[in-house]
PDB file of N, CA and C in Angstrom:
ATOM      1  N   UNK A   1     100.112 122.879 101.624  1.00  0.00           N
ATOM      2  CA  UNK A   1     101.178 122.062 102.153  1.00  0.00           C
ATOM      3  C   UNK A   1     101.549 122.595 103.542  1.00  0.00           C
ATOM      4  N   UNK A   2     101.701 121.690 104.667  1.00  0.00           N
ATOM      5  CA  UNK A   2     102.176 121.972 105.393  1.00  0.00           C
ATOM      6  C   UNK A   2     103.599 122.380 105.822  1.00  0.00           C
ATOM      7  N   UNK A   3     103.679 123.439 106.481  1.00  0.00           N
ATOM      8  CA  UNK A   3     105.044 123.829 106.639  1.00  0.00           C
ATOM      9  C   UNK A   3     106.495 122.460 107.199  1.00  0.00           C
ATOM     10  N   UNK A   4     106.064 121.618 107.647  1.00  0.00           N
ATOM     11  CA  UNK A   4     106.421 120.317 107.612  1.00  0.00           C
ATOM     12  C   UNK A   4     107.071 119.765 106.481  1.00  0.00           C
ATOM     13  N   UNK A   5     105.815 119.239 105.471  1.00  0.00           N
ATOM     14  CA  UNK A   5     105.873 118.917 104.293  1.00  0.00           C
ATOM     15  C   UNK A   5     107.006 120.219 103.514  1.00  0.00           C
ATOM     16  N   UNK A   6     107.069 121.772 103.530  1.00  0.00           N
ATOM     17  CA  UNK A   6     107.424 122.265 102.654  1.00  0.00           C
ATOM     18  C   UNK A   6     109.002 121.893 103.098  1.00  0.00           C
ATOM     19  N   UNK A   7     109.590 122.075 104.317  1.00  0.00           N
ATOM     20  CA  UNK A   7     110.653 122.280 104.601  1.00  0.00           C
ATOM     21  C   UNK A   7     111.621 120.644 104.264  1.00  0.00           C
ATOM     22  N   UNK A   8     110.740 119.480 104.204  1.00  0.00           N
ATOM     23  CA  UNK A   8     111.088 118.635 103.967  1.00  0.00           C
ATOM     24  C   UNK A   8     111.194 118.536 102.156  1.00  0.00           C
ATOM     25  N   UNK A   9     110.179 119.211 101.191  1.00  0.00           N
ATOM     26  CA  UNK A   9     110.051 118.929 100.399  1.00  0.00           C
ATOM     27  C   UNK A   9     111.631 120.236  99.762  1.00  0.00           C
ATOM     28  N   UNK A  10     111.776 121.055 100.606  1.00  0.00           N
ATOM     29  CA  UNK A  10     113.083 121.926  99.903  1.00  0.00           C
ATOM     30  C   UNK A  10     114.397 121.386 100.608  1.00  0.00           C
ATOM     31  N   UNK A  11     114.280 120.135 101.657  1.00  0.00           N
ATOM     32  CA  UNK A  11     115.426 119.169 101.725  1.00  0.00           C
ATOM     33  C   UNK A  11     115.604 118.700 100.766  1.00  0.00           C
ATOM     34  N   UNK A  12     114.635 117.823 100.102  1.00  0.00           N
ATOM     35  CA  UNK A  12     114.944 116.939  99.310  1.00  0.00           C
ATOM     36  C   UNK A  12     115.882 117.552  97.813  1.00  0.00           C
ATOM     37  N   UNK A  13     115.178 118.859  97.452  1.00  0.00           N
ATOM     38  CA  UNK A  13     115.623 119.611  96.232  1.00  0.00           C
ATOM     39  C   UNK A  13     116.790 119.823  96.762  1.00  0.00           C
ATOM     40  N   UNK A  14     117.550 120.493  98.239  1.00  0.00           N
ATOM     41  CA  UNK A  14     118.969 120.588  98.022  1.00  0.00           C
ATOM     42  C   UNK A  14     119.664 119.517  98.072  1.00  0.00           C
ATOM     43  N   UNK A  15     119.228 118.518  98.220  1.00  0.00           N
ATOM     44  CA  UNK A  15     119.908 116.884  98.223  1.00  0.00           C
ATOM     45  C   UNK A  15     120.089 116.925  96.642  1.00  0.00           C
ATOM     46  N   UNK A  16     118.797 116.975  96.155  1.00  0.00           N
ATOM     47  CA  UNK A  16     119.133 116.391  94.574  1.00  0.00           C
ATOM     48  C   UNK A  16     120.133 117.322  93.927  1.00  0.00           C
ATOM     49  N   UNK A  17     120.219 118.559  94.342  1.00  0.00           N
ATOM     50  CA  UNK A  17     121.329 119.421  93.283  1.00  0.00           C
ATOM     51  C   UNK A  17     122.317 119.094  93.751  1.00  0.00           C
ATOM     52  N   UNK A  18     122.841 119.074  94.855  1.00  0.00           N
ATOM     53  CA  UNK A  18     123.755 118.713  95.474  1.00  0.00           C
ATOM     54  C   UNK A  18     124.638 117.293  95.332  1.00  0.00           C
ATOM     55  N   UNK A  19     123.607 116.298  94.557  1.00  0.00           N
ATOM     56  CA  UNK A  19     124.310 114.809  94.307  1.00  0.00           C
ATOM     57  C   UNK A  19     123.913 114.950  92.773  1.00  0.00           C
ATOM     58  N   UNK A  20     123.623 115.953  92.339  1.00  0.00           N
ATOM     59  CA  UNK A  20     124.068 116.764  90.641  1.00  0.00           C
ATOM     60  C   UNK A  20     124.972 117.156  90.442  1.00  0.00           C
ATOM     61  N   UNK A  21     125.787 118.177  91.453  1.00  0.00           N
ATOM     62  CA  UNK A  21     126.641 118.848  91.506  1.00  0.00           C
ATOM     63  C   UNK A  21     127.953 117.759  91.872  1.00  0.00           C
ATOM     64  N   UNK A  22     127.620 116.535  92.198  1.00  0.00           N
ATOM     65  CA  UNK A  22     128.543 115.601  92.772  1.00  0.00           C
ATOM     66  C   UNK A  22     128.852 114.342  92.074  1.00  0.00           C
ATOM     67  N   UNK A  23     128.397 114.841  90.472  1.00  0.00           N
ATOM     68  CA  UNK A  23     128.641 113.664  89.661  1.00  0.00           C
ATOM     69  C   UNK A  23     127.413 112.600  89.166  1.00  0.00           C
ATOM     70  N   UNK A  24     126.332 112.587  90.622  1.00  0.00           N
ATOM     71  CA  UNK A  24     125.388 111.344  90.599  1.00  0.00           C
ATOM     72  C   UNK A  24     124.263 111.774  89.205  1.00  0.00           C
ATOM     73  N   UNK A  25     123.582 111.027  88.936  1.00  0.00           N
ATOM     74  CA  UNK A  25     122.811 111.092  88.012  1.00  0.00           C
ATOM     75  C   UNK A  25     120.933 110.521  88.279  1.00  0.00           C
ATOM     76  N   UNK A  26     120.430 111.665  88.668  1.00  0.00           N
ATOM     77  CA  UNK A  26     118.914 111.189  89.103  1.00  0.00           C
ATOM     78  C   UNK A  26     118.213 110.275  88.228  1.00  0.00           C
ATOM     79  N   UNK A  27     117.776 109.096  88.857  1.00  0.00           N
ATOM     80  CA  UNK A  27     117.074 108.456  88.137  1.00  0.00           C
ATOM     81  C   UNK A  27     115.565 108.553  88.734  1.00  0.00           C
ATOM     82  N   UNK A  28     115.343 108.692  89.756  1.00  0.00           N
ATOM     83  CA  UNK A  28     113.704 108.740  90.602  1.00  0.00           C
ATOM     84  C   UNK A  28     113.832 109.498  91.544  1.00  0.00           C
ATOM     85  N   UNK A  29     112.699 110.051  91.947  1.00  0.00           N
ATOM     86  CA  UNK A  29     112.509 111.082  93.095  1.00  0.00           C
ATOM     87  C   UNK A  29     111.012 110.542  93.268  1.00  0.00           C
ATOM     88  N   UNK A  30     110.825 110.378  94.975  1.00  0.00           N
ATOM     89  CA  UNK A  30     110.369 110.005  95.751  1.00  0.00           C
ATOM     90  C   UNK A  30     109.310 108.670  94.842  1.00  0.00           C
ATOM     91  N   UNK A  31     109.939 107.760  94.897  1.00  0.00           N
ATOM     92  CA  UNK A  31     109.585 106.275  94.245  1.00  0.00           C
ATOM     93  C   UNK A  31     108.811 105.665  95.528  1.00  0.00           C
ATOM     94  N   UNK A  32     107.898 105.627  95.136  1.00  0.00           N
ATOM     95  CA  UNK A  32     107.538 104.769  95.783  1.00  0.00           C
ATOM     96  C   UNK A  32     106.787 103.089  95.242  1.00  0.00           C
ATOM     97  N   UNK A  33     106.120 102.179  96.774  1.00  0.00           N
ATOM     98  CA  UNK A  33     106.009 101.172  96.280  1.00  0.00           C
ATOM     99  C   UNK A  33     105.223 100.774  97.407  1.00  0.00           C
ATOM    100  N   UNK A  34     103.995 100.356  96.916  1.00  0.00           N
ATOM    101  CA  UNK A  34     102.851 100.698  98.523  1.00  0.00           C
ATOM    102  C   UNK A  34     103.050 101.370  98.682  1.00  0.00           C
ATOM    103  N   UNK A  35     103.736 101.131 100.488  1.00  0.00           N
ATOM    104  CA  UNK A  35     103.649 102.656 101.517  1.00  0.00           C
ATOM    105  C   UNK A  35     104.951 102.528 101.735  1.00  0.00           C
ATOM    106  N   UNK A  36     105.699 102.298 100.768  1.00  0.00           N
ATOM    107  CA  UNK A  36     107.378 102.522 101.019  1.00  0.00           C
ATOM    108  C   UNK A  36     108.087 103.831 100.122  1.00  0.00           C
ATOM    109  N   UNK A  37     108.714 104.058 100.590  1.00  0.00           N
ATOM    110  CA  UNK A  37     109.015 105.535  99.667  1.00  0.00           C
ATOM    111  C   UNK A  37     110.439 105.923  99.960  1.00  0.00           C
ATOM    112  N   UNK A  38     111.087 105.928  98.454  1.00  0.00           N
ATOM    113  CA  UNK A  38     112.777 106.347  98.284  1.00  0.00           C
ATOM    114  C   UNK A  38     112.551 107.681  98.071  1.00  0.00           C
ATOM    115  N   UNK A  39     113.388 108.737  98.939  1.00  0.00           N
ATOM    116  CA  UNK A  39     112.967 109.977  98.690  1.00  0.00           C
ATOM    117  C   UNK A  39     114.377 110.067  97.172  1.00  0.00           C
ATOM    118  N   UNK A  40     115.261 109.615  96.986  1.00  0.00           N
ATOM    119  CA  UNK A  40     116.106 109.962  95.711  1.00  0.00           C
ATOM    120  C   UNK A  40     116.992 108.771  95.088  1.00  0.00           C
ATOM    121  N   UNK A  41     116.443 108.415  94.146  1.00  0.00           N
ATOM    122  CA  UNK A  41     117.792 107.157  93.476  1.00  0.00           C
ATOM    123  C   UNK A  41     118.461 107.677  92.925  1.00  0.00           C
ATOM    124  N   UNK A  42     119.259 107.386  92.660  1.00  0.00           N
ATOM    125  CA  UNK A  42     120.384 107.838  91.376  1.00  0.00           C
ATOM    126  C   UNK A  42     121.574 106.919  91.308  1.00  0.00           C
ATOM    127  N   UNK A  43     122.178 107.295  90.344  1.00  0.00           N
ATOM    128  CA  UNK A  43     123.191 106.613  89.896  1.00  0.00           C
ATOM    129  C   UNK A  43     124.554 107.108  90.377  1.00  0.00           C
ATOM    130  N   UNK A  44     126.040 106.514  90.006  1.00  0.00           N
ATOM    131  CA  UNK A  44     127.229 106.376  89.956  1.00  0.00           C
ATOM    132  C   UNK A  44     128.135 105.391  89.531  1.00  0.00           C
ATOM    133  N   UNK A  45     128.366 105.700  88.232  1.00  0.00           N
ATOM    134  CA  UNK A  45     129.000 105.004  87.750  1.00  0.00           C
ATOM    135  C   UNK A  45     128.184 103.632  87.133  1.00  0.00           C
ATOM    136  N   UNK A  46     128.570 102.312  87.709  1.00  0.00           N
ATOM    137  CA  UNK A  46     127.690 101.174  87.700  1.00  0.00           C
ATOM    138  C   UNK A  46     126.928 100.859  88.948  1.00  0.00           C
ATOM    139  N   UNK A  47     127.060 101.667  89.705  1.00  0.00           N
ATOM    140  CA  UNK A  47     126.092 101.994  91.628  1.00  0.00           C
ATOM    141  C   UNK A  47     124.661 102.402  91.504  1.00  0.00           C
ATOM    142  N   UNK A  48     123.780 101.771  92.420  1.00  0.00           N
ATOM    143  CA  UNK A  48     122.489 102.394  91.957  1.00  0.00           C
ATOM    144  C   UNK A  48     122.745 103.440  93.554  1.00  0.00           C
ATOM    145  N   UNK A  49     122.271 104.259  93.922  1.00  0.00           N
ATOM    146  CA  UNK A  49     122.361 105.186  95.420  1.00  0.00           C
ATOM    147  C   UNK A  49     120.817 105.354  95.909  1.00  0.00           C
ATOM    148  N   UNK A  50     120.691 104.785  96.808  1.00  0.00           N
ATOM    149  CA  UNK A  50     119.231 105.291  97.178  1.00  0.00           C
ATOM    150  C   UNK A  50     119.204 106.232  98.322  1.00  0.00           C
ATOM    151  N   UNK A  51     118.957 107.082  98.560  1.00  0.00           N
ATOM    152  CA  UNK A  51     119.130 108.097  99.184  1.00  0.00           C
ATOM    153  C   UNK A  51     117.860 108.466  99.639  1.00  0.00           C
ATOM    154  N   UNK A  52     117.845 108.386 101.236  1.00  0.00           N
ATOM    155  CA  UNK A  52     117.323 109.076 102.300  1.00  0.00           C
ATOM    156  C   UNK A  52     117.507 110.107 102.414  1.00  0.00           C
ATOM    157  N   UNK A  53     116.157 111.171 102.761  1.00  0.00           N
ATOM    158  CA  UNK A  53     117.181 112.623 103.111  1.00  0.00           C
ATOM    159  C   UNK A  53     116.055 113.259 104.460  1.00  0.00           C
ATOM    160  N   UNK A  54     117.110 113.754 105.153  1.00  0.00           N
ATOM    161  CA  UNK A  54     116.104 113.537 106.485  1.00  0.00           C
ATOM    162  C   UNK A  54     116.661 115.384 106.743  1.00  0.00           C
ATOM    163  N   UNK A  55     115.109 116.637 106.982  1.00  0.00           N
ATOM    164  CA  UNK A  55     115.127 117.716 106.421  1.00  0.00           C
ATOM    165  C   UNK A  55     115.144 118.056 108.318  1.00  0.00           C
ATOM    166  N   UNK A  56     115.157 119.061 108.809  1.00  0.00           N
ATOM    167  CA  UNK A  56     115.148 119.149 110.381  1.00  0.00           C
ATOM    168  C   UNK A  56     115.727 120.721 110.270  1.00  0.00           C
ATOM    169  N   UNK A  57     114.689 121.478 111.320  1.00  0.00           N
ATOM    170  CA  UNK A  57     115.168 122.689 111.334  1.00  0.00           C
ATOM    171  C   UNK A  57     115.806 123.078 112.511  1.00  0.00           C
ATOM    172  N   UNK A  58     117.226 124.019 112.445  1.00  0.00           N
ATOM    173  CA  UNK A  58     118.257 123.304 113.392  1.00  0.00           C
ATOM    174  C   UNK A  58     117.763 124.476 114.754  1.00  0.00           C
ATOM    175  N   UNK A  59     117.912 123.604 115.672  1.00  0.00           N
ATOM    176  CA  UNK A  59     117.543 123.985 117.048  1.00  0.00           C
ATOM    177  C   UNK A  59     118.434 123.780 117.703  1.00  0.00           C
ATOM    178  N   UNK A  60     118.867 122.693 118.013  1.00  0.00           N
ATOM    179  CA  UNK A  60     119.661 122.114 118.979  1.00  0.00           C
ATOM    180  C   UNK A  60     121.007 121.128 118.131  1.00  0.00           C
ATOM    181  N   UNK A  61     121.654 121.011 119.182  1.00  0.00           N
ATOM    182  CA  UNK A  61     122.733 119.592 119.004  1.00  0.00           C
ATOM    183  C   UNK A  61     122.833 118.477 118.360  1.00  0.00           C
ATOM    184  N   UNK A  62     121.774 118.275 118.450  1.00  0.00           N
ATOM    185  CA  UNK A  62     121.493 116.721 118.528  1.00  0.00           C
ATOM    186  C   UNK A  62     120.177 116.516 117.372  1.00  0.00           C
ATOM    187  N   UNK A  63     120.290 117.544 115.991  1.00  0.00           N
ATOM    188  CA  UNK A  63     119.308 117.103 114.734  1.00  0.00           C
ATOM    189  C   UNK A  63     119.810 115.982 114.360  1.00  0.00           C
ATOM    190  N   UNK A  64     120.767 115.887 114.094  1.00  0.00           N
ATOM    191  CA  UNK A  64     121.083 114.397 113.564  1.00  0.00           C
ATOM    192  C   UNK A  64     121.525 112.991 114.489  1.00  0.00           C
ATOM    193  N   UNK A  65     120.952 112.750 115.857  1.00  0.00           N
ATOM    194  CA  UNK A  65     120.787 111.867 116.197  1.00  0.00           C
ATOM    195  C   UNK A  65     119.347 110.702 115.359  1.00  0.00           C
ATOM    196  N   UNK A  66     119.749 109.579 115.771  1.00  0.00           N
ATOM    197  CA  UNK A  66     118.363 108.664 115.709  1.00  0.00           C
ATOM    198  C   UNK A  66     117.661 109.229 114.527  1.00  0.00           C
ATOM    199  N   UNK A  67     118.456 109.169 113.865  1.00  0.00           N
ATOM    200  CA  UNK A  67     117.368 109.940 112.140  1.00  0.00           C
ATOM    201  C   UNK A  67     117.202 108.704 111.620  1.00  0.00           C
ATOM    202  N   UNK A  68     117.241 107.213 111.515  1.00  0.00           N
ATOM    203  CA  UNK A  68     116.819 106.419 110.555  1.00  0.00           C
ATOM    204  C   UNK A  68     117.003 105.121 112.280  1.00  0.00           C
ATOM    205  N   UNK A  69     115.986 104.843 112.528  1.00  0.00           N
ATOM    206  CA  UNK A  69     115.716 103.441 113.429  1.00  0.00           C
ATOM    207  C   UNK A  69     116.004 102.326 112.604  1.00  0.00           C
ATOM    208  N   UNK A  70     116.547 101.023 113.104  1.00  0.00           N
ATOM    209  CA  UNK A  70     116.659  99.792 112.577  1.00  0.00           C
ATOM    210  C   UNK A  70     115.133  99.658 112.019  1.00  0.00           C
ATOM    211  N   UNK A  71     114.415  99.593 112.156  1.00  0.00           N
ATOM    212  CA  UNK A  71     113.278  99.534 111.840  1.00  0.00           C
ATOM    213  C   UNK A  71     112.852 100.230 110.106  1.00  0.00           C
ATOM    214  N   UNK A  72     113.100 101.440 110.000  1.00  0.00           N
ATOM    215  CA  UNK A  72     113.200 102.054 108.984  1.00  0.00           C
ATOM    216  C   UNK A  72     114.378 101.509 108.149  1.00  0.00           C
ATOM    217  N   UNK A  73     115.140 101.611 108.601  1.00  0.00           N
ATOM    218  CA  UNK A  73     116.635 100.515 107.329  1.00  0.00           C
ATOM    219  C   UNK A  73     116.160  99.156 106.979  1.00  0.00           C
ATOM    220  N   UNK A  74     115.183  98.638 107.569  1.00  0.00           N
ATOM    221  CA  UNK A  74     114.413  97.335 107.325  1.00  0.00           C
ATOM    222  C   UNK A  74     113.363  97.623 106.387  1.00  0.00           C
ATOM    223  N   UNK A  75     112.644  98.389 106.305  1.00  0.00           N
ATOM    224  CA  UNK A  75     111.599  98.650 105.147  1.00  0.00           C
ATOM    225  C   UNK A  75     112.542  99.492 103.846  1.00  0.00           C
ATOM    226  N   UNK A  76     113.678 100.309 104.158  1.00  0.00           N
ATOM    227  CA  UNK A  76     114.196 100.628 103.190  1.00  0.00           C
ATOM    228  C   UNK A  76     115.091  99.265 102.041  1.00  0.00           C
ATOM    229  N   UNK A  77     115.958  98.712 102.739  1.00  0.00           N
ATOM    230  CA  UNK A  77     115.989  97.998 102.536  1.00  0.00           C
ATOM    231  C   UNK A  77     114.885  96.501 101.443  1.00  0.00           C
ATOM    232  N   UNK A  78     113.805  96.511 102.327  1.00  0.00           N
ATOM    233  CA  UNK A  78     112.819  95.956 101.274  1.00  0.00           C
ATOM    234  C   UNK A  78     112.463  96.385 100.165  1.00  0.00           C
ATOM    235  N   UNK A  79     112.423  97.534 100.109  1.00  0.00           N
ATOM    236  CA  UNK A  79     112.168  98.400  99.020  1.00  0.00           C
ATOM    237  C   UNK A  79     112.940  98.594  97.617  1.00  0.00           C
ATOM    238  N   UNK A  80     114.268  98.301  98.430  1.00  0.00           N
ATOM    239  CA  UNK A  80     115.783  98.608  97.509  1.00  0.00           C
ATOM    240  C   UNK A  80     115.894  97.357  97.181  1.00  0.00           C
ATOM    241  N   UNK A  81     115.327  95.932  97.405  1.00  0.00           N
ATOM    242  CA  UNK A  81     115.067  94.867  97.201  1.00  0.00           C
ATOM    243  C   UNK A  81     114.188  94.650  95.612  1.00  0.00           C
ATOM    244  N   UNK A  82     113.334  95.237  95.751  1.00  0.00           N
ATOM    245  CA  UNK A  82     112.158  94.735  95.189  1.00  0.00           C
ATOM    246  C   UNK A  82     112.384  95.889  93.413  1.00  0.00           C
ATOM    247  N   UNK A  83     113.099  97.226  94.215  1.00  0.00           N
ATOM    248  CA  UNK A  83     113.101  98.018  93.074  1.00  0.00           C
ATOM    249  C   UNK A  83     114.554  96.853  92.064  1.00  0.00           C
ATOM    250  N   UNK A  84     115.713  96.686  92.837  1.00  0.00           N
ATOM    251  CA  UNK A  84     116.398  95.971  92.370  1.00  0.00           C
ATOM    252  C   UNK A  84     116.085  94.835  91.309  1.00  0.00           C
ATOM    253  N   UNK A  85     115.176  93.770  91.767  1.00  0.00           N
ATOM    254  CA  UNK A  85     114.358  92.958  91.199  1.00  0.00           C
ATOM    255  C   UNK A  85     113.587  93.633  89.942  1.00  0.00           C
ATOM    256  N   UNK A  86     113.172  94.295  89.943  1.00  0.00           N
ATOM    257  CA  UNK A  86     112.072  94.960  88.923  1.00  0.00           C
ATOM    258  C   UNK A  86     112.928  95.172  87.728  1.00  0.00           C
ATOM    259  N   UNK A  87     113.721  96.323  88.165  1.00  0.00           N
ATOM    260  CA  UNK A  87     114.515  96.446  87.325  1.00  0.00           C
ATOM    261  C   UNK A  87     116.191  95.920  86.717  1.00  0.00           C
ATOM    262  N   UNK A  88     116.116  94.775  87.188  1.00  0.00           N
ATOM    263  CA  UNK A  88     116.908  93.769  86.650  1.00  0.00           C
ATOM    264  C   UNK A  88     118.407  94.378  87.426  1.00  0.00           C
ATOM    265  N   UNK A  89     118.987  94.896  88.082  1.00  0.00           N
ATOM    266  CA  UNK A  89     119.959  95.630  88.879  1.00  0.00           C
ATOM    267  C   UNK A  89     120.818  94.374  89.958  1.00  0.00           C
ATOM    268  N   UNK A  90     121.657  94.390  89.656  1.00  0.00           N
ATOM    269  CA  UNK A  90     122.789  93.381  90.474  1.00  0.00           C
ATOM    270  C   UNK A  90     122.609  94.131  92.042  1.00  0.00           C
ATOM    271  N   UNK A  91     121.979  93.302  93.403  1.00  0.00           N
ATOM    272  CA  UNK A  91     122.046  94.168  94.406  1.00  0.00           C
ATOM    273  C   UNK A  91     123.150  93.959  94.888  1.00  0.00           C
ATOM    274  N   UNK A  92     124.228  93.706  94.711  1.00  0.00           N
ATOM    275  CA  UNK A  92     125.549  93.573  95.364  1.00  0.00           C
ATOM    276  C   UNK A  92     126.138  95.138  94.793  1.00  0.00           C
ATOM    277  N   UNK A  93     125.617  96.057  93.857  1.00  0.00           N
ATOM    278  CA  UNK A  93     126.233  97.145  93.454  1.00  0.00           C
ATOM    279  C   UNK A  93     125.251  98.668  93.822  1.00  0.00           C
ATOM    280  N   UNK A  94     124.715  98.116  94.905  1.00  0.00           N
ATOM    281  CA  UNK A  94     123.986  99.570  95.561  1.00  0.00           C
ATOM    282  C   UNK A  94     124.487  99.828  97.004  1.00  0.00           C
ATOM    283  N   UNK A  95     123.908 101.285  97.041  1.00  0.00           N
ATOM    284  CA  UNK A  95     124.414 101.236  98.491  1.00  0.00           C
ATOM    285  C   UNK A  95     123.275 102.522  98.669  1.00  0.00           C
ATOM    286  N   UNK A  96     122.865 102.546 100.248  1.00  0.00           N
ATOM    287  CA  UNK A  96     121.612 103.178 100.981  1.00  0.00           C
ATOM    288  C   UNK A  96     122.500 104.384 101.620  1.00  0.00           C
ATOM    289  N   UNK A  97     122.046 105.325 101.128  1.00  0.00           N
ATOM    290  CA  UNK A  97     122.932 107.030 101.826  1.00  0.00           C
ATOM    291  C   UNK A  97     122.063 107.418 102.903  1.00  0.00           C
ATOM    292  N   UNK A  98     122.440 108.688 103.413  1.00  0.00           N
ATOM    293  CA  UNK A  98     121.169 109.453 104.260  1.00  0.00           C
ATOM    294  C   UNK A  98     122.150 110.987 103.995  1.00  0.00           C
ATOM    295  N   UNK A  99     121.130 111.619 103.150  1.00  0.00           N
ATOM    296  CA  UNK A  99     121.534 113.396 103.755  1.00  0.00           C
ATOM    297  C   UNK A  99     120.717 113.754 104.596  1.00  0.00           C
ATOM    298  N   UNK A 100     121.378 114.511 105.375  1.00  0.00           N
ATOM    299  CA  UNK A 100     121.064 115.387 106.535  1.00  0.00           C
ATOM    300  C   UNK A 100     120.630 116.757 106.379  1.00  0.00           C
ATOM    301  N   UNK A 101     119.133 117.389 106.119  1.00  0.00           N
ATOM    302  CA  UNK A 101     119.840 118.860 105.533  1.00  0.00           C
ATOM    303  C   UNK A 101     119.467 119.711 107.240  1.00  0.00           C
ATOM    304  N   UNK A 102     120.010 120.236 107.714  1.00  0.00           N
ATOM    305  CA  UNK A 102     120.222 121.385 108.670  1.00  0.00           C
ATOM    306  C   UNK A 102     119.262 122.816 108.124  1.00  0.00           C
ATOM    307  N   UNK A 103     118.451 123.222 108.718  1.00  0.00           N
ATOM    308  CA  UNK A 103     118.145 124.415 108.023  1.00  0.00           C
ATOM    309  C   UNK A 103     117.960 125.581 109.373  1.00  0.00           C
ATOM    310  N   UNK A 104     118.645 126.552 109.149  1.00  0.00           N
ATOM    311  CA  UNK A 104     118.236 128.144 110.181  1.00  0.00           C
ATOM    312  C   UNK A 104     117.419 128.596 109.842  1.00  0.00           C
ATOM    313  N   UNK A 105     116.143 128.734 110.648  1.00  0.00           N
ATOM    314  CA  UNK A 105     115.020 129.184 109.945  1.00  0.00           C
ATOM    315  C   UNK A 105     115.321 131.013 110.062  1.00  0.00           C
ATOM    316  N   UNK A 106     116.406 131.324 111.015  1.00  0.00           N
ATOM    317  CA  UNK A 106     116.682 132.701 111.464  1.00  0.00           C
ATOM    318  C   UNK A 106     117.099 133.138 110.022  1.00  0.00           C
ATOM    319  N   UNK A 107     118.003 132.821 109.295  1.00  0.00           N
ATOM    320  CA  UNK A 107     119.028 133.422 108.134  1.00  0.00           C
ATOM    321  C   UNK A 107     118.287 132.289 106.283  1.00  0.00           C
ATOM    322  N   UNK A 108     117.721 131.053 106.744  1.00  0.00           N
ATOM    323  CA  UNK A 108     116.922 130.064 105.811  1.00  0.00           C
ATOM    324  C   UNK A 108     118.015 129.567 105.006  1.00  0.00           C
ATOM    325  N   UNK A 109     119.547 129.764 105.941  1.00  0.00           N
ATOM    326  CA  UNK A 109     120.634 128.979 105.331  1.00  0.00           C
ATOM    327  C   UNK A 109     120.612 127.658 105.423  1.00  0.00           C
ATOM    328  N   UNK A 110     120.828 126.585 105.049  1.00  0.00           N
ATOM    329  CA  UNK A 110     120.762 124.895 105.161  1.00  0.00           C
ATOM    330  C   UNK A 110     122.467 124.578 105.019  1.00  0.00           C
ATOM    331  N   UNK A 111     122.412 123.615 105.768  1.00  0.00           N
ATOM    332  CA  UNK A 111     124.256 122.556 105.621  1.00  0.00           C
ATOM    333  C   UNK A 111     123.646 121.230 105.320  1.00  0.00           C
ATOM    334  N   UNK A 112     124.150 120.861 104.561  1.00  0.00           N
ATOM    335  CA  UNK A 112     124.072 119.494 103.830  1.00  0.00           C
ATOM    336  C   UNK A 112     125.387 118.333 104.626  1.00  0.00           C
ATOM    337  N   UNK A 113     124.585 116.928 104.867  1.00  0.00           N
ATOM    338  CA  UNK A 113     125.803 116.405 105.526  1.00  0.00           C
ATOM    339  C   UNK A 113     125.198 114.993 104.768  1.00  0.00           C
ATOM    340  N   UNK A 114     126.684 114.492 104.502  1.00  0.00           N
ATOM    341  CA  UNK A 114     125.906 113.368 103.797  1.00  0.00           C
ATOM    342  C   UNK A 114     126.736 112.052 104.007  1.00  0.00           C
ATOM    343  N   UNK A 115     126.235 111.308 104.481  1.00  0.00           N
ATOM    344  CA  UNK A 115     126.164 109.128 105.123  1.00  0.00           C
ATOM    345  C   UNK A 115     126.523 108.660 104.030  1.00  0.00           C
ATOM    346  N   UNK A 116     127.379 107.982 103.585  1.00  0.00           N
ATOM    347  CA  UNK A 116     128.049 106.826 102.747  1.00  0.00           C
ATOM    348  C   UNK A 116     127.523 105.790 103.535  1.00  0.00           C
ATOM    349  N   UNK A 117     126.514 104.793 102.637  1.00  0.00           N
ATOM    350  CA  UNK A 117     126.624 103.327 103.031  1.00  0.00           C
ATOM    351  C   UNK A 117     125.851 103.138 104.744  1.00  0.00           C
ATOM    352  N   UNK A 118     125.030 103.217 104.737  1.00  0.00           N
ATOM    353  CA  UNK A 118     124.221 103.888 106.349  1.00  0.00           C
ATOM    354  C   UNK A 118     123.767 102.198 106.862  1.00  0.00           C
ATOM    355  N   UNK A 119     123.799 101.218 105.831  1.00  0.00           N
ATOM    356  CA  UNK A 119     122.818 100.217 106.136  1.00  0.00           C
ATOM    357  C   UNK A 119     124.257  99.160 106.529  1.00  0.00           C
TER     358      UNK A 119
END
């Protein structure tokens, strides 16, 4: 695995404990459909959450600029469409997140920041 891939793939794990630790309830990790891919669903309550999680090792100011293009909320979106459909899910009761995880590669501490409703 590329060091890429790893640092993204130990975003995603502090996302999921972290929306464990926050009540949510995992239903899928990294779902995909073709070449579309939910890195975390889960639940709340009667809410389905699909959750983006965008991993970046912190350098500068500005990691969390431009992390999801209109473009990307358009295929997510399709996706959160179709999973909706499949599984019989009212889409008027979801909503599209984005965590942010921050990581110091100096100390390999991470900050978690997390988007309500991004779409």
């Amino acid at each position: 695995m590329t060091i890429k891939g790893a640092l993204g793939k130990r975003g995603e794990e502090i996302a999921k404990n972290y929306l464990i630790g926050s009540g949510y309830t995992i239903l899928k990790t990294n779902y995909r459909l073709g070449h579309l891919e939910m890195d975390i669903i889960a639940a709340q309550k009667n809410k389905l959450i699909f959750v983006e999680v965008k991993t970046r090792a912190r350098s500068t100011n500005s990691e969390t600029d431009n992390l999801l293009n209109p473009q990307q909320v358009i295929r997510l979106k399709r996706l959160i469409s179709a999973y909706c459909y499949r599984v019989k899910h009212n889409p008027d009761l979801i909503r599209l997140d984005l965590i942010v995880i921050l990581v110091n590669r100096a100390n390999g501490r991470a900050e978690l920041i997390h988007y309500h409703d991004v779409s």
